[in-house]
C-alpha atoms as a PDB file:
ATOM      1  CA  UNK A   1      96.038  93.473 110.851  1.00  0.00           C
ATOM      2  CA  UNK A   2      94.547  95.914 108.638  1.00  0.00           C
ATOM      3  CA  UNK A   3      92.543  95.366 105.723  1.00  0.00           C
ATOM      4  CA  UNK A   4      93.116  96.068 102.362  1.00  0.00           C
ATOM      5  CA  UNK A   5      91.112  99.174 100.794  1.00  0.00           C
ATOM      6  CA  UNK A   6      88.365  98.070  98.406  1.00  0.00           C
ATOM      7  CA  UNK A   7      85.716  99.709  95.718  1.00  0.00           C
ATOM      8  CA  UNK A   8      82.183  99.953  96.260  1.00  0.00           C
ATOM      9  CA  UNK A   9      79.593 101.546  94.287  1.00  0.00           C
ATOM     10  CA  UNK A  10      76.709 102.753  96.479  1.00  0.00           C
ATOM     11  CA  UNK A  11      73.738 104.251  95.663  1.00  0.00           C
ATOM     12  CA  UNK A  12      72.126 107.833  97.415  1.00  0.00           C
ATOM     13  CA  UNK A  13      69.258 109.413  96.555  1.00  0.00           C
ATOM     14  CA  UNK A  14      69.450 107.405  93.400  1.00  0.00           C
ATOM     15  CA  UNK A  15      72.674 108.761  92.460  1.00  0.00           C
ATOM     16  CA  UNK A  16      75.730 106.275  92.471  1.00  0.00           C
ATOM     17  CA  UNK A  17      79.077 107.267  94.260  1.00  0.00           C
ATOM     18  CA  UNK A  18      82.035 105.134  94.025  1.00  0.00           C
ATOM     19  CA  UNK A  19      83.589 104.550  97.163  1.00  0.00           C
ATOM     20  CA  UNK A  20      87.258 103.254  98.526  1.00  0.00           C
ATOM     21  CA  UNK A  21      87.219 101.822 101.914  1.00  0.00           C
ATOM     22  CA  UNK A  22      89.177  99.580 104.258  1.00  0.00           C
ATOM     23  CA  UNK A  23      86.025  98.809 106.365  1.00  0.00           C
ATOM     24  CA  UNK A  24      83.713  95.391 105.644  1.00  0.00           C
ATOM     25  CA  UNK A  25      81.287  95.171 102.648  1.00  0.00           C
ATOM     26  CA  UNK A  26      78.520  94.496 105.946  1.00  0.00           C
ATOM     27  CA  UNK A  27      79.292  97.594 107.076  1.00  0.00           C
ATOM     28  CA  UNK A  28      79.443  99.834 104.031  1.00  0.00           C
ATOM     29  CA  UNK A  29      76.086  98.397 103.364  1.00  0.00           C
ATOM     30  CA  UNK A  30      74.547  98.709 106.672  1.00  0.00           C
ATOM     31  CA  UNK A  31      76.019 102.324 106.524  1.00  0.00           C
ATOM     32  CA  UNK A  32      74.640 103.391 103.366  1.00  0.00           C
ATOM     33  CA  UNK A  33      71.185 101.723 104.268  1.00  0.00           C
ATOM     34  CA  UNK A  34      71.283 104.080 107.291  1.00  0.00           C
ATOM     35  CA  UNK A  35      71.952 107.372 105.072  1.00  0.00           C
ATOM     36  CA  UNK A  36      69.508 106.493 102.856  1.00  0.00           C
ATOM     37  CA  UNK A  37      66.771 105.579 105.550  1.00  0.00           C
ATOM     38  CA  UNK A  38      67.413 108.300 107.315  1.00  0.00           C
ATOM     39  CA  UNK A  39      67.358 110.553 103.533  1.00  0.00           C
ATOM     40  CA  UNK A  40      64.166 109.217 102.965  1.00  0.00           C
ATOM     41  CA  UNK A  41      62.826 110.142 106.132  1.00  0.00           C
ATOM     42  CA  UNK A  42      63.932 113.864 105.855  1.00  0.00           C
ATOM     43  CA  UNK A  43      62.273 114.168 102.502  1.00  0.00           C
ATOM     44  CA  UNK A  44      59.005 112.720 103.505  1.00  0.00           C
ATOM     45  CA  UNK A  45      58.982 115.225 105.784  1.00  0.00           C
ATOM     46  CA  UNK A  46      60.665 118.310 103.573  1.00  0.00           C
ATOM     47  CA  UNK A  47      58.484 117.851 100.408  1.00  0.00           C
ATOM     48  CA  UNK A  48      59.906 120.429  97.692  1.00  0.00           C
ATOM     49  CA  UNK A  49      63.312 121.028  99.058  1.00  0.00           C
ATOM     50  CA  UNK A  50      66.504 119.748  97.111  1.00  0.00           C
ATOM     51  CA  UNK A  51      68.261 117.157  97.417  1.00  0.00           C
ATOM     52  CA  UNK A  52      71.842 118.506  98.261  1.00  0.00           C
ATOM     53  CA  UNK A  53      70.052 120.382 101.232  1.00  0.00           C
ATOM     54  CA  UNK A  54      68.146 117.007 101.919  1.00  0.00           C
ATOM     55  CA  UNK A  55      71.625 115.331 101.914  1.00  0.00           C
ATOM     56  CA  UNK A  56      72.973 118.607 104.283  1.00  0.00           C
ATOM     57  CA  UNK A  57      70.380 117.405 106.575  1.00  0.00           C
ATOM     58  CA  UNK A  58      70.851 114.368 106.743  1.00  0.00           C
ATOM     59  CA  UNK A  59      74.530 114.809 107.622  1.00  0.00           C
ATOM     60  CA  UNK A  60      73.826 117.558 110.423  1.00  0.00           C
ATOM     61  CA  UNK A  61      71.728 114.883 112.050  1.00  0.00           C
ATOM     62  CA  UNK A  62      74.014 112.065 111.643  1.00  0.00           C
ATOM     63  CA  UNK A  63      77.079 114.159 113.221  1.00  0.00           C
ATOM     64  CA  UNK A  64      74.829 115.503 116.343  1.00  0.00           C
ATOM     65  CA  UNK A  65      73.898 111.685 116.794  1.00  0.00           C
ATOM     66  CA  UNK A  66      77.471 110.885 116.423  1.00  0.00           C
ATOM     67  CA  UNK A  67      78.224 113.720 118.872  1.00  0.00           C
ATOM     68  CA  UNK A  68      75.816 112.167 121.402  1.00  0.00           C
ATOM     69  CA  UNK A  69      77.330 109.059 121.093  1.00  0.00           C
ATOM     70  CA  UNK A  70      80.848 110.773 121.431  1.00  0.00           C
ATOM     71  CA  UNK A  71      79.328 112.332 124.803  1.00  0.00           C
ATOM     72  CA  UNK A  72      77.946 109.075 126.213  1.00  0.00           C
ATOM     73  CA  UNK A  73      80.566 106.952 125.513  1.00  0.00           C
ATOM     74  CA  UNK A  74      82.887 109.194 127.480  1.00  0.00           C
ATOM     75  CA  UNK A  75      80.609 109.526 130.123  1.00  0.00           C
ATOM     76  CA  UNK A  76      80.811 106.135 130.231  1.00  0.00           C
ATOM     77  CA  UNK A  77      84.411 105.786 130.258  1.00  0.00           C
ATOM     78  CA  UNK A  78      84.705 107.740 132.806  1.00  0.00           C
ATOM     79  CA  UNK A  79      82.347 106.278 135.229  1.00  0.00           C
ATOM     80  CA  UNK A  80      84.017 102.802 134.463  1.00  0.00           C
ATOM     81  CA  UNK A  81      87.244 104.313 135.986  1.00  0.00           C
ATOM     82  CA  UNK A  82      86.239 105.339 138.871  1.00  0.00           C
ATOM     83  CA  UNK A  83      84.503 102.135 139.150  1.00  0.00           C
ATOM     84  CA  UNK A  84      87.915 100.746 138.667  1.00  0.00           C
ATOM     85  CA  UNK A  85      89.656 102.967 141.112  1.00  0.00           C
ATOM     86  CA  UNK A  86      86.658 102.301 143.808  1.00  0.00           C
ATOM     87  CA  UNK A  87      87.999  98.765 143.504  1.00  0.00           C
ATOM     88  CA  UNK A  88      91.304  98.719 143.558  1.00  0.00           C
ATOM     89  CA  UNK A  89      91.010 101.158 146.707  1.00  0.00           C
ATOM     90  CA  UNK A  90      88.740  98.557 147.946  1.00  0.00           C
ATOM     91  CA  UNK A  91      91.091  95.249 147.218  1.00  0.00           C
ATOM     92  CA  UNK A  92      94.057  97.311 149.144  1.00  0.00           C
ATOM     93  CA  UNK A  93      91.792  98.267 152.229  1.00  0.00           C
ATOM     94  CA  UNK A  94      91.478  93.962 152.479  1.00  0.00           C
END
């Protein structure tokens, strides 16, 4: 069943961005608090530098973390399998 697309307002780096999405108000919240966490983190550490480049930053590192999660997740995947496939070779040896 999918879920019917819905406005949000969020707010980055104190500006606010209206936003359409078919995901859960939980999760557009718990994403946004994760941007701007992770915002606030870079400029603590990158006093003087603007904000769109702060914001640049801040989605570099969310898509290499997204990448590594990509690349583990597969990883995993793939292990289950041959899991999997050590069984079953194992229930037909029985």
């Amino acid at each position: 069943m999918l879920t019917e697309a819905k406005k949000y307002k969020v707010c980055i780096l104190g500006e606010t961005y209206s936003l359409v999405s078919d995901e859960s108000e939980d999760l557009v919240n718990k994403s946004v608090n994760f941007i701007n966490e992770l915002v606030s983190e870079i400029k603590e550490k990158s006093s003087g530098v603007a904000d769109n480049k702060i914001v640049a930053f801040a989605l570099i590192k969310t898509a290499l973390r997204m990448s590594t999660i990509n690349t583990e997740l597969e990883a995993y995947k793939y292990k289950t399998k041959e899991l999997e496939d050590m069984l079953n070779q194992s229930d037909l040896l029985d």
